[in-house]
Protein backbone atom coordinates (compact mmCIF):
# COMPACT_ATOMS: atom_id res chain seq x y z
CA UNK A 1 8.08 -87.75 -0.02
CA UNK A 2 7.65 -85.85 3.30
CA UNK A 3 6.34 -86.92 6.15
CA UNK A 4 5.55 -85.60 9.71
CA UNK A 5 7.13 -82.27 10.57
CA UNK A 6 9.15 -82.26 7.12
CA UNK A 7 10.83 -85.85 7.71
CA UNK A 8 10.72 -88.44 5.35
CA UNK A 9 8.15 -91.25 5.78
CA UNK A 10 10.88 -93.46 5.74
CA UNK A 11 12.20 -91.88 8.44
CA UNK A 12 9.03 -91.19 10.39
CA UNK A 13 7.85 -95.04 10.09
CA UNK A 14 11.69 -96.13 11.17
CA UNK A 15 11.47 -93.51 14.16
CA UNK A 16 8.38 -94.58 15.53
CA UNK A 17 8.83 -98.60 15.17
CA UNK A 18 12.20 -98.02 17.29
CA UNK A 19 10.59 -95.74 19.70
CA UNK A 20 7.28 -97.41 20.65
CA UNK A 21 8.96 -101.08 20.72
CA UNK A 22 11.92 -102.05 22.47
CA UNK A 23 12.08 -104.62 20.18
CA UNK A 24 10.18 -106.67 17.61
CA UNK A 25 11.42 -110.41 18.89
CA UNK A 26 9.43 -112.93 16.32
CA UNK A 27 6.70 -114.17 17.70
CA UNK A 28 6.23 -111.87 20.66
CA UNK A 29 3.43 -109.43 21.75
CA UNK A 30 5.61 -106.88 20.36
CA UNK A 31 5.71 -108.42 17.26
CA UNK A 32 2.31 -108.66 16.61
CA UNK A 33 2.15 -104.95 18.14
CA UNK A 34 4.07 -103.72 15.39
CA UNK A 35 2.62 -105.46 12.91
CA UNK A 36 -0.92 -104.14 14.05
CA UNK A 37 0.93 -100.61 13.48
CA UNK A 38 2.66 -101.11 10.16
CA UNK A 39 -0.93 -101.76 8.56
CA UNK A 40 -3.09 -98.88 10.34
CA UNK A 41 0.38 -96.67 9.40
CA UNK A 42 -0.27 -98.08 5.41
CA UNK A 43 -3.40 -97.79 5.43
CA UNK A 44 -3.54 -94.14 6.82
CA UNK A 45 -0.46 -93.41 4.40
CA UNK A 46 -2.32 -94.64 1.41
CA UNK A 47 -6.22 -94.42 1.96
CA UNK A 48 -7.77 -97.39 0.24
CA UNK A 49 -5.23 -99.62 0.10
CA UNK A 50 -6.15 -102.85 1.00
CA UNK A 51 -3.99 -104.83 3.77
CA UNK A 52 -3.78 -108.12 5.23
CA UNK A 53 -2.48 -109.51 8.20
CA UNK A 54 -1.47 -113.22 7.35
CA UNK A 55 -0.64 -115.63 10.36
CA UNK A 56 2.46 -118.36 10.33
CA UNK A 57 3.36 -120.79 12.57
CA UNK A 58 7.27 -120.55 13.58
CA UNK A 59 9.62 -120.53 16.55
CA UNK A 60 10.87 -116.92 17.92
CA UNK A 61 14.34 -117.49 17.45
CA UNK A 62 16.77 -119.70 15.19
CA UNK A 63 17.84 -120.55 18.71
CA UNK A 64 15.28 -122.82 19.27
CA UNK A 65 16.28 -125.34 16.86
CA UNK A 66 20.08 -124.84 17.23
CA UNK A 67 19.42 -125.36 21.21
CA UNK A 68 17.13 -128.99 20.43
CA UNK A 69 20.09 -129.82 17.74
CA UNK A 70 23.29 -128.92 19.87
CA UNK A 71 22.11 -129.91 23.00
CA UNK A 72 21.12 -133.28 22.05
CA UNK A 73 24.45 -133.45 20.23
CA UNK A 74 26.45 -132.28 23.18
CA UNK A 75 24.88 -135.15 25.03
CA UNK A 76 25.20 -137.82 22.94
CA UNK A 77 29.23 -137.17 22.48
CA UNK A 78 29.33 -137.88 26.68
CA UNK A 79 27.14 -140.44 26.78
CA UNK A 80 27.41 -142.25 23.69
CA UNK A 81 30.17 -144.76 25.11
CA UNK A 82 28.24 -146.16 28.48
CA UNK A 83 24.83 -146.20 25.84
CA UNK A 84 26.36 -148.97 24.44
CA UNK A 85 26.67 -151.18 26.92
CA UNK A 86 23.16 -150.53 27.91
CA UNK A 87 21.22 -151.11 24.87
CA UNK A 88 21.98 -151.67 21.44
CA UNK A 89 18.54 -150.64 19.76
CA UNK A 90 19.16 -147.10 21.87
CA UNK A 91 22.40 -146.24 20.33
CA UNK A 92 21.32 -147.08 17.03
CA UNK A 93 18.50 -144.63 17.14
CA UNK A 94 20.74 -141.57 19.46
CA UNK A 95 22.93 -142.05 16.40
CA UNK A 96 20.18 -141.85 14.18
CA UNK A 97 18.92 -138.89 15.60
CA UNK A 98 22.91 -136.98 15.64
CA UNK A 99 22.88 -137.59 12.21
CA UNK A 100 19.86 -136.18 11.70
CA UNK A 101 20.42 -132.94 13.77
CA UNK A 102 23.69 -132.94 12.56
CA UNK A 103 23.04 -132.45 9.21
CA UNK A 104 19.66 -130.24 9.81
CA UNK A 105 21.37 -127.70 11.62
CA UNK A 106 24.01 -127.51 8.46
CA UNK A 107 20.50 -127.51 6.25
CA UNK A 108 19.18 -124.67 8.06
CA UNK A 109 22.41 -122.55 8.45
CA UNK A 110 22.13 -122.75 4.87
CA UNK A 111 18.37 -121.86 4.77
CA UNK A 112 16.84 -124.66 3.61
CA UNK A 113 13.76 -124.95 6.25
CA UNK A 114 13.81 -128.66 7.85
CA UNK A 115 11.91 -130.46 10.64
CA UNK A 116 13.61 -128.63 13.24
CA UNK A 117 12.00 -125.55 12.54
CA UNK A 118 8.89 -127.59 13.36
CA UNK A 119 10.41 -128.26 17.15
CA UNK A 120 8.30 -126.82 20.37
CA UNK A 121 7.92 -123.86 21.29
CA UNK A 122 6.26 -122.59 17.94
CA UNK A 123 4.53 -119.69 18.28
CA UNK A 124 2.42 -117.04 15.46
CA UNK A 125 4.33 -114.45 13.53
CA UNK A 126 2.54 -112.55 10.69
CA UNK A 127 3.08 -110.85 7.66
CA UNK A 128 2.14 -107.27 6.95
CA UNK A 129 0.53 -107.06 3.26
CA UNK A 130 -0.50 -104.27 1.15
CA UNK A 131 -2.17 -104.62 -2.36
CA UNK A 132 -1.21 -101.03 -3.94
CA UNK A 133 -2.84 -100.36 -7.43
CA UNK A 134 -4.59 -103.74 -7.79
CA UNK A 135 -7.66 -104.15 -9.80
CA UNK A 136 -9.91 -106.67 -10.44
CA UNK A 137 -8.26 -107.26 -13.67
CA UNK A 138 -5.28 -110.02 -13.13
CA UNK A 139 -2.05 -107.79 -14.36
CA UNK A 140 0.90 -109.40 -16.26
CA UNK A 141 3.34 -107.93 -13.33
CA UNK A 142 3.65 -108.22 -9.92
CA UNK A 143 6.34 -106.05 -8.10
CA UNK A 144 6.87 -107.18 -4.87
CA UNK A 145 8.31 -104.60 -2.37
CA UNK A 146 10.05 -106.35 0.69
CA UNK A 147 11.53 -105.65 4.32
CA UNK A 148 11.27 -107.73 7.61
CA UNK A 149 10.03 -105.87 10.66
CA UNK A 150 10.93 -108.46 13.03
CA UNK A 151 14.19 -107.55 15.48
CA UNK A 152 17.18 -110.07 16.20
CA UNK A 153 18.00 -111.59 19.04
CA UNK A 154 21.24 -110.10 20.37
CA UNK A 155 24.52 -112.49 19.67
CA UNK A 156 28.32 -112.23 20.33
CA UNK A 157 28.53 -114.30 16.78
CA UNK A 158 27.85 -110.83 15.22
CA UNK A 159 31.07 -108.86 16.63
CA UNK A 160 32.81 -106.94 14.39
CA UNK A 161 35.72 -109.82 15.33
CA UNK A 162 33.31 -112.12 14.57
CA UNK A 163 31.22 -110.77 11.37
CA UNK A 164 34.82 -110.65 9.64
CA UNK A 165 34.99 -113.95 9.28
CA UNK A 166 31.74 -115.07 9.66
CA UNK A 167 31.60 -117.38 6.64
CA UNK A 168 34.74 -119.33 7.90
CA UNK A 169 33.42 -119.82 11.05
CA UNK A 170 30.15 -120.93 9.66
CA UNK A 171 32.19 -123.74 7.65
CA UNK A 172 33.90 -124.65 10.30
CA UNK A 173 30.86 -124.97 12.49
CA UNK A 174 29.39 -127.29 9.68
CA UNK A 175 32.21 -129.65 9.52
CA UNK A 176 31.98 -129.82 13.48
CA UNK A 177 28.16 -130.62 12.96
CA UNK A 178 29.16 -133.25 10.60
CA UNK A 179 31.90 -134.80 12.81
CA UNK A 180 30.07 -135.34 15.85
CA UNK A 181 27.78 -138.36 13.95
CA UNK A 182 30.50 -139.65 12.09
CA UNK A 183 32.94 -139.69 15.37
CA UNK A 184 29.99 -141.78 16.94
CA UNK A 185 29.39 -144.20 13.97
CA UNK A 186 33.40 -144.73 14.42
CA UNK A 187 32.96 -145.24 18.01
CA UNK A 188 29.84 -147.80 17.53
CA UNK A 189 32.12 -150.10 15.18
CA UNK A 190 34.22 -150.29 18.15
CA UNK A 191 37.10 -148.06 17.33
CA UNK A 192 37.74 -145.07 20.45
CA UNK A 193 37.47 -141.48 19.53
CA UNK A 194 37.50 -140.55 22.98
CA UNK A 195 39.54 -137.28 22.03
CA UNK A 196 38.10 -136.60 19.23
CA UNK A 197 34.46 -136.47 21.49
CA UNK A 198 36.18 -134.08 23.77
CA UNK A 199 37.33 -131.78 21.38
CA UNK A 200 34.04 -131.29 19.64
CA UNK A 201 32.30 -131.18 22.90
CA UNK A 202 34.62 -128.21 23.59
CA UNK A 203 34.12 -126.27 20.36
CA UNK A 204 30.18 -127.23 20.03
CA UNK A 205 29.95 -125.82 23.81
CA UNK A 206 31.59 -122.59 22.72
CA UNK A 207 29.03 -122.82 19.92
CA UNK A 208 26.18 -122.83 21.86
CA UNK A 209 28.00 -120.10 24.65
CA UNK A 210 28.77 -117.55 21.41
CA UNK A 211 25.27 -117.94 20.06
CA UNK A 212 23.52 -117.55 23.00
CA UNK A 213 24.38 -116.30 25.90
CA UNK A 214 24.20 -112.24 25.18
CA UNK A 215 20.58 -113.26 23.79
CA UNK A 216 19.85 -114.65 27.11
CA UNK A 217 21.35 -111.39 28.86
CA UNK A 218 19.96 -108.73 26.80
CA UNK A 219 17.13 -110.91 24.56
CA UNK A 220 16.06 -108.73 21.21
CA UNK A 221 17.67 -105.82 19.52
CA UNK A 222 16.04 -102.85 19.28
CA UNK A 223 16.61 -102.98 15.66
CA UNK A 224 16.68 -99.78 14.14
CA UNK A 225 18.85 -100.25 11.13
CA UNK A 226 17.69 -103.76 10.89
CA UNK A 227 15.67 -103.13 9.95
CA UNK A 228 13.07 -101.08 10.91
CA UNK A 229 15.58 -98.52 8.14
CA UNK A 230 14.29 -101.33 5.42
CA UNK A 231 10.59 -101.08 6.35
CA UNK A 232 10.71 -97.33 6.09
CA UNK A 233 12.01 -97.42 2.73
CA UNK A 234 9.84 -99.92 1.52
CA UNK A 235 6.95 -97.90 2.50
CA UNK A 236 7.92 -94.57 1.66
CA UNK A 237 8.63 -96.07 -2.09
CA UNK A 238 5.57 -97.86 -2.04
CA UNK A 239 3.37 -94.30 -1.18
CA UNK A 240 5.71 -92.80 -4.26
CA UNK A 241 4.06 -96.23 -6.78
CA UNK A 242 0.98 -95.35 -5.07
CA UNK A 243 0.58 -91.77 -5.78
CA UNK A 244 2.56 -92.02 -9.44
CA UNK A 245 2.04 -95.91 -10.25
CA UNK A 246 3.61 -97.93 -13.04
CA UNK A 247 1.80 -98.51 -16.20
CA UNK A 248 -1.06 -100.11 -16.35
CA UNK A 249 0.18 -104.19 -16.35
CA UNK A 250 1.82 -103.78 -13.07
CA UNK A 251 0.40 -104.28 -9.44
CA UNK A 252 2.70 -103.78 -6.18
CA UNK A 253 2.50 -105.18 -3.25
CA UNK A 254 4.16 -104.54 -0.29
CA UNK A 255 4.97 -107.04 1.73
CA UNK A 256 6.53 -106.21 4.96
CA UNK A 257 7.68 -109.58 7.17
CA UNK A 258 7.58 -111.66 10.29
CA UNK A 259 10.19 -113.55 11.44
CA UNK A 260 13.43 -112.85 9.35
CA UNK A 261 15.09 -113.37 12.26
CA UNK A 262 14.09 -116.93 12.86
CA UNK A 263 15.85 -117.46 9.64
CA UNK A 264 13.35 -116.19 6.56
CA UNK A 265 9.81 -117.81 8.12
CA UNK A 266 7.94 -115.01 6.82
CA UNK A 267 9.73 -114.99 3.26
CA UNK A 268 9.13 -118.71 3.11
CA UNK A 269 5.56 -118.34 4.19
CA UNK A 270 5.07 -115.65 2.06
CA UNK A 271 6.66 -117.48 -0.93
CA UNK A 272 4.88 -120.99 -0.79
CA UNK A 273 1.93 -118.81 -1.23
CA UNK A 274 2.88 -116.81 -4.16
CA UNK A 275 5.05 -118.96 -5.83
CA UNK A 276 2.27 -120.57 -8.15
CA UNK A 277 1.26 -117.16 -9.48
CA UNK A 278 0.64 -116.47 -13.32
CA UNK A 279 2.17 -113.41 -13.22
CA UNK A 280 5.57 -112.54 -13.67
CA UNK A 281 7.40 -111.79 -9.81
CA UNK A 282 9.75 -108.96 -9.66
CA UNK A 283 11.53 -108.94 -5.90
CA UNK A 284 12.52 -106.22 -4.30
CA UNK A 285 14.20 -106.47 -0.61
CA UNK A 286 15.32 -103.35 1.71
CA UNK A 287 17.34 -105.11 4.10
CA UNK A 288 19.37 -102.85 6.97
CA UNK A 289 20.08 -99.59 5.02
CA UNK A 290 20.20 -97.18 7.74
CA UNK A 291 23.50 -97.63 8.69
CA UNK A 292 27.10 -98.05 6.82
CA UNK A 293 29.48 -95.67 4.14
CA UNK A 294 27.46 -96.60 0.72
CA UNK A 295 24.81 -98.67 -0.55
CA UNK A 296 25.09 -102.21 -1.90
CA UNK A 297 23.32 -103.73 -4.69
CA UNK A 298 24.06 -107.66 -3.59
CA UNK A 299 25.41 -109.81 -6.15
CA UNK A 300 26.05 -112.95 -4.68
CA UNK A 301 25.43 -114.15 -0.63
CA UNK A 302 26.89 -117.10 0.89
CA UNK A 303 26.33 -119.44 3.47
CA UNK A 304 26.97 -123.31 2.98
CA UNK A 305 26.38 -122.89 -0.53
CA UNK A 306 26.38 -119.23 -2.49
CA UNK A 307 23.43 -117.52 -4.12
CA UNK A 308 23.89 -115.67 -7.14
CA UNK A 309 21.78 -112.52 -8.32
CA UNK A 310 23.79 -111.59 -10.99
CA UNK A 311 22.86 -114.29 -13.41
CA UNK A 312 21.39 -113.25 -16.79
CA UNK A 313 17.57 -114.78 -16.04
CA UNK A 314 17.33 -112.26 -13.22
CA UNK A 315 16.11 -109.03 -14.71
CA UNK A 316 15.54 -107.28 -11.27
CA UNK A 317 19.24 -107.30 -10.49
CA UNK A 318 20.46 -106.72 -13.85
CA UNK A 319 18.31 -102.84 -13.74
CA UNK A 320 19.30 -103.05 -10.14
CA UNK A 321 23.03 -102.84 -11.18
CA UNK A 322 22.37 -100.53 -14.20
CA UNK A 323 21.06 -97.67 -11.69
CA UNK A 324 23.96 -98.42 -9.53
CA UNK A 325 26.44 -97.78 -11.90
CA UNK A 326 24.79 -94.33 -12.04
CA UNK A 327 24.39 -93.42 -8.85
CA UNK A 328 27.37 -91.92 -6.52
CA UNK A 329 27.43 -93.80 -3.63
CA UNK A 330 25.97 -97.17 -4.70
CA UNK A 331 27.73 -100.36 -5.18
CA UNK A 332 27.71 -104.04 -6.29
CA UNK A 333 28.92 -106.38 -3.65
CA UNK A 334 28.67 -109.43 -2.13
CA UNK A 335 27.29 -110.00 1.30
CA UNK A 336 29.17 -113.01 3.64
CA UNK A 337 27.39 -112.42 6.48
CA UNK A 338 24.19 -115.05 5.62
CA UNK A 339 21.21 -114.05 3.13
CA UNK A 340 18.26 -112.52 2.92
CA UNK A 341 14.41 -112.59 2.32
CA UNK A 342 15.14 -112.73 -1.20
CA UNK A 343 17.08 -116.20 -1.01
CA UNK A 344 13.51 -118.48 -1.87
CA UNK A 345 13.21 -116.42 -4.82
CA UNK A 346 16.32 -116.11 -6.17
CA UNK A 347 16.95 -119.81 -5.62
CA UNK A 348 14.13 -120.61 -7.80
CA UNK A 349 14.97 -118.49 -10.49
CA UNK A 350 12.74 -115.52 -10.18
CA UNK A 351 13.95 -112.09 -10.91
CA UNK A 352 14.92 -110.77 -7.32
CA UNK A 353 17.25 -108.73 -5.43
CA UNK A 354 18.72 -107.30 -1.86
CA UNK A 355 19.25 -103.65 -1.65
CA UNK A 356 21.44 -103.21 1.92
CA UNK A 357 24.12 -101.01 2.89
CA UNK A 358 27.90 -101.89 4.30
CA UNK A 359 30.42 -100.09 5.43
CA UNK A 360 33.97 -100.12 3.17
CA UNK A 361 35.10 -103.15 4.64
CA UNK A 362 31.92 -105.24 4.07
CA UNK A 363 30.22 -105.00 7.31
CA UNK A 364 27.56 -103.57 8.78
CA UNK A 365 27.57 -100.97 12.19
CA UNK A 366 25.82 -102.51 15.15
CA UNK A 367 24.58 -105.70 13.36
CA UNK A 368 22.68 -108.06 15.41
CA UNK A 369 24.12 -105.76 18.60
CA UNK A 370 22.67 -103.90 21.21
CA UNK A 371 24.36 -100.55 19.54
CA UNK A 372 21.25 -100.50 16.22
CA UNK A 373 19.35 -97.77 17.68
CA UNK A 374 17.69 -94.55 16.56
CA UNK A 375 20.47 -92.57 16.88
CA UNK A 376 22.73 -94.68 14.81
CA UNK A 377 20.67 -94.52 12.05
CA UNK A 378 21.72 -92.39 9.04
CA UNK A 379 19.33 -90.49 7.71
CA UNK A 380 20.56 -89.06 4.18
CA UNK A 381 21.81 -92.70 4.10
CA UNK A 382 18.17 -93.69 4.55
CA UNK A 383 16.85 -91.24 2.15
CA UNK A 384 19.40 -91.66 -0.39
CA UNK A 385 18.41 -95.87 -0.77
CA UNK A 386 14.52 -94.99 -0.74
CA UNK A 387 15.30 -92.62 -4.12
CA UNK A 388 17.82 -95.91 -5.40
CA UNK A 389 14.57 -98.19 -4.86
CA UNK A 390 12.27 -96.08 -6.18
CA UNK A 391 14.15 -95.84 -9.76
CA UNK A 392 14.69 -99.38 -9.67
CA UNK A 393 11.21 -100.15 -9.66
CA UNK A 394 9.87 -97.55 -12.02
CA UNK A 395 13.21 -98.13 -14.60
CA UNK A 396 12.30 -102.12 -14.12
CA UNK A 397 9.18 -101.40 -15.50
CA UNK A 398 10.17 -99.29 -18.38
CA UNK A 399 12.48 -101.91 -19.70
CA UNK A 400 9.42 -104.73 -19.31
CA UNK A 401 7.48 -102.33 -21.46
């Protein structure tokens, strides 16, 4: 579908997010900025569509509750000794409160939203929602066409050195999360684990260093292949089931979110609202496509515990994988570095999947770094996964006929 001067919309919407805003940091003026764009850009793209803007409550980073979490940790291990002396009812509730944080920072890593995403400073992200072919008749099918919008804070955790092994390290970091409150509970029965303290003082320190420190340098990414690549697909394929929709049980919507970044707010907001629906959900998420050697069809993502897509119930990734076995130039994979918008949906069994793109080594160029700009951004790479999502969602609804 062209766009301005020739381009592709997808191209077009990706330029212009990345060139009017620096960055899209959750919960910022920016934020909202672009968000205020993205629907006056739908809306002009496909007259009569109807939009929404729909308000959540959430921090602007994931850093906020690691910060309350770790540094409350981090002080507890050196003070946790002389506490004792001091006042018995006070230890037991520090200790309380390490295993608590402790174990929610392990819960979140694994995206499974806990009280300390509910920790000041919360601020308002929003969603970006289209309703494309909807009538006033409910329709058996709802296709639900997904990117985030929001930018991520810059982080030294997302090195190439880094991103490698990022699933280790996240392990590791759990079992370090879960030490800390059982070191304590040792040390409150009277047994010393002075050394033990000390050395997960040192590795939660470099914990907190590696996670924030080039955020607090440089703050947001510009985020041009993530994924401001994955909105412009989304919408470009969205104008294509606008001006050639599906048959006549299907509805789209296009649902474009907040706060991916702060770990999946706008997903989870997005799902608690949905999730009660009649219809039957079919997920589609664009997810940092603009830059890498092929694009992936994701199978399975892992954190603390794995999601799978390629079970038989889920009908979205089983035509997902069909057309990729077609293609040139797609593939299956797995992705190791976290999950995705998708995770709520395909963790309660309804038909979903991630399309993203990696290099041949499973990662991703510039991820999370102060390198995903504009001119990193491949355009026939772009192109090439708007035409993969756009036969997805049209074969998807041949087979459900």
């Amino acid at each position: 579908m062209a766009g301005v001067g020739g381009s592709s919309v997808a191209y077009e919407v990706c330029e212009q997010l990345c060139t009017r805003f620096t960055h899209r940091g959750a919960t910022t003026s920016n934020e909202l900025d672009a968000a205020c764009f993205l629907q006056k850009k739908v809306e002009q793209l496909m007259p009569g569509v109807r939009t929404e803007l729909r308000s959540f409550a959430c921090q602007h980073t994931y850093l906020v509750w690691l910060w309350w979490a770790l540094g409350s940790i981090l002080l507890s291990l050196l003070v946790f000794p002389r506490l004792m002396g001091i006042s018995t009812l006070l230890s037991l509730l520090v200790l309380a409160w390490v295993w608590c944080a402790g174990l929610g920072v392990v819960f979140q890593l694994d995206g499974r939203d806990n009280f300390l995403s509910k920790l000041p400073p919360v601020g308002y992200s929003h969603n970006v929602i289209a309703f494309i072919n909807r009538s006033t008749a409910v329709k058996k099918n709802k296709l639900i066409l997904m990117a985030h919008y929001d930018s991520a804070p810059a982080s030294f955790l997302y090195l190439p050195s880094q991103v490698k092994h990022f699933c280790r390290s996240l392990k590791i970091s759990g079992l370090a999360l879960v030490m800390a409150p059982v070191s304590l509970t040792i040390e409150y029965f009277g047994f010393s684990q002075y050394w033990t303290r000390m050395v997960l003082l040192a590795y939660l320190a470099g914990m907190v260093i590696m996670s924030s420190a080039d955020y607090l340098v440089r703050g947001y990414t510009n985020g041009a292949a993530d994924n401001a690549s994955g909105v412009g697909a989304a919408v470009e394929a969205a104008c294509s089931l606008f001006h050639h929709p599906l048959p006549e049980d299907w509805e789209v919507e296009l649902v474009l979110t907040g706060a991916e970044e702060a770990l999946y707010k706008g997903s989870l907001a997005y799902y608690r609202q949905i999730k009660n629906t009649h219809q039957k959900l079919h997920v589609v998420n664009i997810d940092n496509v603009g830059a890498g050697d092929s694009i992936v069809v994701v199978d399975k993502t892992e954190s603390y515990t794995p999601v799978f897509y390629n079970k038989p119930w889920n009908s979205v990734f089983q035509t997902s994988a069909a057309v990729a076995q077609k293609i040139p130039g797609v593939t299956i994979r797995a992705h190791t570095v976290a999950d995705f918008d998708s995770i709520f949906f395909a963790r309660n069994r309804i038909p979903s999947v991630t399309i993203s793109a990696q290099c041949k080594d499973g990662t991703i160029p510039q991820l999370h770094r102060p390198g995903d700009t504009m001119q990193n951004v491949n355009k026939d790479l772009l192109s090439r996964c708007t035409q993969v999502v756009e036969t997805i969602c049209r074969q998807l609804a041949k087979q459900s006929d």
